[in-house]
N, C-alpha and C. Protein backbone atom coordinates (compact mmCIF):
# COMPACT_ATOMS: atom_id res chain seq x y z
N UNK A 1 238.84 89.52 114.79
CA UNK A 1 240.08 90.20 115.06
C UNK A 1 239.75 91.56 115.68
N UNK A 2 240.65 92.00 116.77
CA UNK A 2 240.80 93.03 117.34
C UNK A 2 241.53 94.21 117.30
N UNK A 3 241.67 95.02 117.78
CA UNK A 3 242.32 95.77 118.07
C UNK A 3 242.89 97.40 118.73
N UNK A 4 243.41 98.25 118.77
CA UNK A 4 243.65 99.37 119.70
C UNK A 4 242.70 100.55 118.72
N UNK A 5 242.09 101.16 119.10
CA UNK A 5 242.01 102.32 117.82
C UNK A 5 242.61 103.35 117.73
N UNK A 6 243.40 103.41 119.19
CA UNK A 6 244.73 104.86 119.06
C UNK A 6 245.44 104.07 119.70
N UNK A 7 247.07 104.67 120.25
CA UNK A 7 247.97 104.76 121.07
C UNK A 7 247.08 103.98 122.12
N UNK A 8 248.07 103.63 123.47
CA UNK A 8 247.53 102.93 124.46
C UNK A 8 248.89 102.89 125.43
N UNK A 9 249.27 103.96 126.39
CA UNK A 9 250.05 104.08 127.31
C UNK A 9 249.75 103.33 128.59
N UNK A 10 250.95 102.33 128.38
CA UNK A 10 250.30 101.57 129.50
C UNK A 10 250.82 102.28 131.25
N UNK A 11 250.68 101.95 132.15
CA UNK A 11 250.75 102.15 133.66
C UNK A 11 251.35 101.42 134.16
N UNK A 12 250.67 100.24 134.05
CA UNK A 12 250.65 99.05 134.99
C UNK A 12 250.33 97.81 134.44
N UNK A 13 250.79 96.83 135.13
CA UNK A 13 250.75 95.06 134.72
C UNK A 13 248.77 95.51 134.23
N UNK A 14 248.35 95.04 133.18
CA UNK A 14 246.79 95.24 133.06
C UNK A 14 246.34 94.27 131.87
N UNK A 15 245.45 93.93 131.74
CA UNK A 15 244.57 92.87 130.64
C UNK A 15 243.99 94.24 129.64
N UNK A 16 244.77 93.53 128.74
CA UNK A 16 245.08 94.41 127.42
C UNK A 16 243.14 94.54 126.84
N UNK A 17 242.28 96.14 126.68
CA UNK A 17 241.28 95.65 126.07
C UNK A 17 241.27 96.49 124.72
N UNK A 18 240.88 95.75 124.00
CA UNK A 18 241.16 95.87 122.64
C UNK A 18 239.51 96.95 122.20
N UNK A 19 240.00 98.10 121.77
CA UNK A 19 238.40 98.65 121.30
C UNK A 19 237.63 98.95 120.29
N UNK A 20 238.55 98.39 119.06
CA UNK A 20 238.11 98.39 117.74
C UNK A 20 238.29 97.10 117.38
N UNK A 21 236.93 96.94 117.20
CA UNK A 21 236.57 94.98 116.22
C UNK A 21 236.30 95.19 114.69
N UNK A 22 237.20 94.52 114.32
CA UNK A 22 237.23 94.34 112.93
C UNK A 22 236.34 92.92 112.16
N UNK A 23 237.03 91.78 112.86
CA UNK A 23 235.79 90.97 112.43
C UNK A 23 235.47 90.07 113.91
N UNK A 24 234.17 89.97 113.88
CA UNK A 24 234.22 89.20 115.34
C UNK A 24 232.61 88.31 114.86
N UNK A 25 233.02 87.23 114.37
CA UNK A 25 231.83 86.51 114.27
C UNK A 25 230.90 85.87 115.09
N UNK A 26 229.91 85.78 115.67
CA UNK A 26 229.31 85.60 116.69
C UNK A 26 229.35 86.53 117.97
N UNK A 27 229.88 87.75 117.85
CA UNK A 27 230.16 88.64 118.94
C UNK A 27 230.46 87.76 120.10
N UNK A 28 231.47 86.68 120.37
CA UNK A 28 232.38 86.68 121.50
C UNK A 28 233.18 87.37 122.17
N UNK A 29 233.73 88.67 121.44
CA UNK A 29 234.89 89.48 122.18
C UNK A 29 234.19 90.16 122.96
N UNK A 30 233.99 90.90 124.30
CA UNK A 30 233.76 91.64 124.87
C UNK A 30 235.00 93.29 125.04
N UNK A 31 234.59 94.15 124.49
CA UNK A 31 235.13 95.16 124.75
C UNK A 31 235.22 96.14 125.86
N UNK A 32 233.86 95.62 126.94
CA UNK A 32 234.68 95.86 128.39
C UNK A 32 235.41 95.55 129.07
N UNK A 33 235.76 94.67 128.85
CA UNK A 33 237.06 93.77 130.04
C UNK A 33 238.00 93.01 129.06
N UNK A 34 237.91 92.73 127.31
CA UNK A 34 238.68 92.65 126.71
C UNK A 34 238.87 90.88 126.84
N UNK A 35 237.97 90.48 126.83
CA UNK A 35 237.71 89.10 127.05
C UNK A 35 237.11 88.31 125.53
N UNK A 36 237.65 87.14 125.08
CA UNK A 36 237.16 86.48 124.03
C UNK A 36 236.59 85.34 124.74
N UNK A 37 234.95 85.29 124.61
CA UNK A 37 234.08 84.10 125.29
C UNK A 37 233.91 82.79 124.65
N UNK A 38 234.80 81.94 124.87
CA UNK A 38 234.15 80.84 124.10
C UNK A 38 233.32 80.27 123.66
N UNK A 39 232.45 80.24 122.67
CA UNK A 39 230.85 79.91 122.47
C UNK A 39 230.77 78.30 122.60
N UNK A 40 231.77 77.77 122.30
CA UNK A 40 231.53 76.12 122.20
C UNK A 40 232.79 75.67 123.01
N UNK A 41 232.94 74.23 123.68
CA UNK A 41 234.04 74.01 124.14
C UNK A 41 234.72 73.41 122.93
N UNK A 42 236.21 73.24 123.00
CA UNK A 42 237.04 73.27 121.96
C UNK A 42 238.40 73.30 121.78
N UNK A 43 238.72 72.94 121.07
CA UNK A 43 240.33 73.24 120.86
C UNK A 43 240.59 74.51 119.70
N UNK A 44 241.30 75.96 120.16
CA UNK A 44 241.14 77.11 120.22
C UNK A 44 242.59 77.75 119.90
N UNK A 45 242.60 78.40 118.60
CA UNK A 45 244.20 79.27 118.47
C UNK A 45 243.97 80.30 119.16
N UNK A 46 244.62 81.06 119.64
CA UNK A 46 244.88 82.69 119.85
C UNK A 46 246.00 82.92 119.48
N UNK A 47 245.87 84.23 118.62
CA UNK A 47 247.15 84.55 118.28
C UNK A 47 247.41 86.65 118.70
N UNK A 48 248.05 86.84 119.21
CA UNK A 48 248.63 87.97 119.77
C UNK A 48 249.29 88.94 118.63
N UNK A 49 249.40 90.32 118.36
CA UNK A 49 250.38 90.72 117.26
C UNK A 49 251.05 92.24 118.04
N UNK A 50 251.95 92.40 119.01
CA UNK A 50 251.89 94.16 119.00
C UNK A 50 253.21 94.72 118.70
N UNK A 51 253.37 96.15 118.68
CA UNK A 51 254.18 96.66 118.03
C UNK A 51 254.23 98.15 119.42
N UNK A 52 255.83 98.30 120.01
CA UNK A 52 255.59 99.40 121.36
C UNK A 52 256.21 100.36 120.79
N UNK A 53 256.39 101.26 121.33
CA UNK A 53 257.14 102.03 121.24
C UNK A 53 258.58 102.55 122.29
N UNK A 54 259.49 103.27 122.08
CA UNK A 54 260.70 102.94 123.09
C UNK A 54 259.88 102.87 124.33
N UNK A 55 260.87 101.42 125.24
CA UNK A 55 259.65 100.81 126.08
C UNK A 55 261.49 101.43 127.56
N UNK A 56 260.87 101.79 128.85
CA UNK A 56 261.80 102.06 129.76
C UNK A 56 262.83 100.81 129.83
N UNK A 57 262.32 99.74 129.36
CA UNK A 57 263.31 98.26 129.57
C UNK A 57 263.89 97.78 128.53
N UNK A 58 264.55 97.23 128.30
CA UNK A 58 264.47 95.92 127.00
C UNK A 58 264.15 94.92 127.06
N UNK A 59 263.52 94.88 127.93
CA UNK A 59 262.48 93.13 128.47
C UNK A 59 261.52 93.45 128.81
N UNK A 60 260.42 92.58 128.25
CA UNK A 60 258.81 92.59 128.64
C UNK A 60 258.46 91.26 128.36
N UNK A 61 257.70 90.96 128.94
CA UNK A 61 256.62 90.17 129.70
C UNK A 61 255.35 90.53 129.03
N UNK A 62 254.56 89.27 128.55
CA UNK A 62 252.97 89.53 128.22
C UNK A 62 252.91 87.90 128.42
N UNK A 63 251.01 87.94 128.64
CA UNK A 63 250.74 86.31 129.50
C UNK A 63 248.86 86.11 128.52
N UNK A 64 248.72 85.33 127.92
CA UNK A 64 247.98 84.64 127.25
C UNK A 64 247.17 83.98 129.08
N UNK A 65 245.76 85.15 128.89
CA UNK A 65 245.17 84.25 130.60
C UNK A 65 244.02 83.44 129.76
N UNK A 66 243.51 82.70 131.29
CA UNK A 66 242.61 81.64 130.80
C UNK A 66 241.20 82.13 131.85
N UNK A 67 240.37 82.08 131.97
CA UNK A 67 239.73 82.78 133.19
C UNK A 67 240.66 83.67 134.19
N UNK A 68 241.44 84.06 133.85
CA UNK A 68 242.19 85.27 134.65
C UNK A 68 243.85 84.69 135.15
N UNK A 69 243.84 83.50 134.88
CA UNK A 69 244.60 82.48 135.57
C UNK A 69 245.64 82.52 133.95
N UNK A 70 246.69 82.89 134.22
CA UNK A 70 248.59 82.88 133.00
C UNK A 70 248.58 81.26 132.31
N UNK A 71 248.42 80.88 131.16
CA UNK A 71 248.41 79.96 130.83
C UNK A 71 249.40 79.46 129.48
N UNK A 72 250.22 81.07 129.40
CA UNK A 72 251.07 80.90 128.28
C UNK A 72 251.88 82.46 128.09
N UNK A 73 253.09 82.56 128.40
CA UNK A 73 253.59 83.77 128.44
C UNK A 73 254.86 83.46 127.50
N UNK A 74 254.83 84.87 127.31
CA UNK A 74 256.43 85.16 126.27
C UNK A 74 257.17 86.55 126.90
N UNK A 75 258.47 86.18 126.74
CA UNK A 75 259.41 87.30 126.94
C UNK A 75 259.88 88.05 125.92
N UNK A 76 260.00 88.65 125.52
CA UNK A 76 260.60 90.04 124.21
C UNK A 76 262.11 90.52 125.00
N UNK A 77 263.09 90.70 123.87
CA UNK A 77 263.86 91.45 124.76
C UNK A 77 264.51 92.03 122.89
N UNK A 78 264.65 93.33 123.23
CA UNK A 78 265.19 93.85 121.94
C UNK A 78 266.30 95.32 122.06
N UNK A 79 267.33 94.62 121.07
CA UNK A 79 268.15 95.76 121.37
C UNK A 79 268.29 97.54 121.62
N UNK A 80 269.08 97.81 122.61
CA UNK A 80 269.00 99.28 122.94
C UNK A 80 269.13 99.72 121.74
N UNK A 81 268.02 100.96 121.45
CA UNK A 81 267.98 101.67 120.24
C UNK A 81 266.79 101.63 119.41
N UNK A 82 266.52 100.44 119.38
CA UNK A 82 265.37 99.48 118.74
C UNK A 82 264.46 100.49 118.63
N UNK A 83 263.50 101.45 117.76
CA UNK A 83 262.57 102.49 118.36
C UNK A 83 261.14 101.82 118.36
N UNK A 84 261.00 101.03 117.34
CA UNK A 84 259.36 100.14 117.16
C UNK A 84 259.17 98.74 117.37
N UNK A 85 259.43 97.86 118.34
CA UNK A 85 260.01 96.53 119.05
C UNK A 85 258.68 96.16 117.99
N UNK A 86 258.77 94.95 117.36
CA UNK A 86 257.44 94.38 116.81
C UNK A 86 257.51 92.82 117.31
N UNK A 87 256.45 92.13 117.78
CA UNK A 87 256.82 91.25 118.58
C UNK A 87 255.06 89.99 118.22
N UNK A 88 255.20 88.83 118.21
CA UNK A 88 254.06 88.29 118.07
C UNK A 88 254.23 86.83 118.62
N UNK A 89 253.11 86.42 119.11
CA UNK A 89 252.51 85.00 119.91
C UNK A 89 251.56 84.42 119.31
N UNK A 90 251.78 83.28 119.48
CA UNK A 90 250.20 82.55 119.22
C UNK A 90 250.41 81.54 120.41
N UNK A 91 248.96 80.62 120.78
CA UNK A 91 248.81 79.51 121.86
C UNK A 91 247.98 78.65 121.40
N UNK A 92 248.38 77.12 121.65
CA UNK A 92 246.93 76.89 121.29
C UNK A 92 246.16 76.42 123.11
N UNK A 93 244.85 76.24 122.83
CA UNK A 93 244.34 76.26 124.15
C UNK A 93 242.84 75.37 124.18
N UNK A 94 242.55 74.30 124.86
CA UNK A 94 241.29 73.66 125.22
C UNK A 94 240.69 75.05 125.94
N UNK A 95 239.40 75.11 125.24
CA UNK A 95 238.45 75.71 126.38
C UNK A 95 237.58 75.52 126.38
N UNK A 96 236.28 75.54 127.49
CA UNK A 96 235.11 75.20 127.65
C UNK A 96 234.29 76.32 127.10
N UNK A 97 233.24 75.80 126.60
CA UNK A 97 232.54 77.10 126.58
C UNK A 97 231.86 77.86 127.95
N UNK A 98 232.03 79.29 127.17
CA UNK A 98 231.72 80.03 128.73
C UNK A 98 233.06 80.83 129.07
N UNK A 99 234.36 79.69 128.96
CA UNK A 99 235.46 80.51 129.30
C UNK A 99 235.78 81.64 128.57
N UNK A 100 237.02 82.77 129.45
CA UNK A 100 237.14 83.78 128.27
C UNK A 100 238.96 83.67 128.45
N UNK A 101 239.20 83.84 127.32
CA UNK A 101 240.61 84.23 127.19
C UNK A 101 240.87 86.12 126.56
N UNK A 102 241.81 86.14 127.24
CA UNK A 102 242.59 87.63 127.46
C UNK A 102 244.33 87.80 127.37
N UNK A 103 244.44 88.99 127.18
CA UNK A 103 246.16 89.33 127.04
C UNK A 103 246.29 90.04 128.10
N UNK A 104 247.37 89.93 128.95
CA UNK A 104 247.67 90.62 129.92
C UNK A 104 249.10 91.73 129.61
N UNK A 105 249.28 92.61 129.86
CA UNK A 105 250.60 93.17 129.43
C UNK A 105 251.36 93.51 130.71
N UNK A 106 252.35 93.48 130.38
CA UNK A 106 253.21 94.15 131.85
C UNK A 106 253.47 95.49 131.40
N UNK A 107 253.76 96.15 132.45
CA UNK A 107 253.44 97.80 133.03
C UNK A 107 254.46 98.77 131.76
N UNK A 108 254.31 99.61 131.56
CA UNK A 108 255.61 100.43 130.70
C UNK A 108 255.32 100.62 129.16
N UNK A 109 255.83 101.66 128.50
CA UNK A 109 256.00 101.49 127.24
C UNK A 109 254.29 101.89 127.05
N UNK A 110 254.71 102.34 125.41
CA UNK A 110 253.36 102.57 124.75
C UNK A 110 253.24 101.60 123.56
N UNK A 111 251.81 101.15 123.36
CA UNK A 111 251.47 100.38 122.68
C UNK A 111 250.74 100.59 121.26
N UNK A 112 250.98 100.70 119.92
CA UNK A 112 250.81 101.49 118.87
C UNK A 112 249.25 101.04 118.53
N UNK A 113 247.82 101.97 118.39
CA UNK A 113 247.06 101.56 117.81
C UNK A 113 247.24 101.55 115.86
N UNK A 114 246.31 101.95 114.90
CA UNK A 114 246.67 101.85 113.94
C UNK A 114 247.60 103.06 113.25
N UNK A 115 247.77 102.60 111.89
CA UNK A 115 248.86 103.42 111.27
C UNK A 115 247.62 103.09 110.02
N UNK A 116 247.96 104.22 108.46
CA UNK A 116 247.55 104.08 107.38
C UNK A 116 246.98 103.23 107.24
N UNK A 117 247.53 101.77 107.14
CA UNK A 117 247.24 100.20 106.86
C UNK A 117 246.29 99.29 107.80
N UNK A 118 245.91 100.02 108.67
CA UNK A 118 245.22 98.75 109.62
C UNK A 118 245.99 98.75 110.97
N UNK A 119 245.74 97.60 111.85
CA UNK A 119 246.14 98.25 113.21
C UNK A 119 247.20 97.56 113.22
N UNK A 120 248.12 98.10 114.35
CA UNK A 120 249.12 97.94 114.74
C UNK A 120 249.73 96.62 115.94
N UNK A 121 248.55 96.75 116.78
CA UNK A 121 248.69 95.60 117.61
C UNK A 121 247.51 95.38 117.20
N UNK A 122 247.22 93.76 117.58
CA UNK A 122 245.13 93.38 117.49
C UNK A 122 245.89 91.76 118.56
N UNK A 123 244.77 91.50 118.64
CA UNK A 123 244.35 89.91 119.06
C UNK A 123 243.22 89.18 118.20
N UNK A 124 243.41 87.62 118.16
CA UNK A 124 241.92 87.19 117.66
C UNK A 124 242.27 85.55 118.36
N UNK A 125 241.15 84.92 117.79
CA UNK A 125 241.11 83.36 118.15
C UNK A 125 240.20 82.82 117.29
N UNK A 126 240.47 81.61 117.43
CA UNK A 126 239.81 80.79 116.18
C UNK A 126 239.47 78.99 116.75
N UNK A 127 237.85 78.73 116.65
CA UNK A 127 238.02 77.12 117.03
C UNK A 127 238.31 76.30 115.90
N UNK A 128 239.13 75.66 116.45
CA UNK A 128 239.93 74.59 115.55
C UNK A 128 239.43 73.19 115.32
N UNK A 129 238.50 72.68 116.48
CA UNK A 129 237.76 71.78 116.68
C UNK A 129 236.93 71.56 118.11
N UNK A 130 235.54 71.51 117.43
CA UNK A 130 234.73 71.47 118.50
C UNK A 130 233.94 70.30 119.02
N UNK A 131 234.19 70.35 120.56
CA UNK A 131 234.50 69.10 121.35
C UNK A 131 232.79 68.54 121.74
């Protein structure tokens, strides 16, 4: 499991990288480019968790990639006022080993690293069965 270790103002459409690892068994996550490497090919959860802050829209967009390529997206849309949108995904996904899966975010809004309790947004994945 992953996650932000502060705040994270986003810009622009970007592949979310996560810079505090909490548990990462076999060191698959890469924290430069925010990539989870598949060590074995497989059938594979990912599950997504974040929490923004007042975002300029009430609709956003985030995309579950597969080698860079959108292979599972969700829309959020939450009422005007809303101040801490909390929002979560999971996918499941075949992958080869070698591949990496990533979160992509669309542009806007700030993204909460941790609070008291642990973090606020994270990512992780898990093989479910290996092929």
């Amino acid at each position: 499991m992953v996650g932000l270790s502060e705040n994270k103002e986003l810009d622009s459409t970007e592949v979310l990288v996560f810079d505090e690892v909490y548990i990462d068994e076999g060191a698959n996550y890469n924290i430069l480019n925010g990539a989870y490497i598949a060590p074995v090919s497989g059938l594979y959860v990912f599950y997504y968790n974040g929490r923004r802050s007042d975002y300029i829209n009430e609709y956003f967009q985030e995309w579950f990639l597969l080698d860079g390529v959108r292979v599972g997206n969700f829309y959020n849309a939450y009422p005007e006022g809303l101040d801490i949108p909390s929002y979560d995904a999971s996918i499941l996904l075949y992958v080869e080993a070698g591949q990496m899966v990533q979160m992509q975010i669309q542009e806007g809004g700030l993204l909460y690293g941790p609070d008291g309790d642990g973090p606020m947004t994270w990512f992780y994945g898990y093989l479910i069965s290996a092929s």
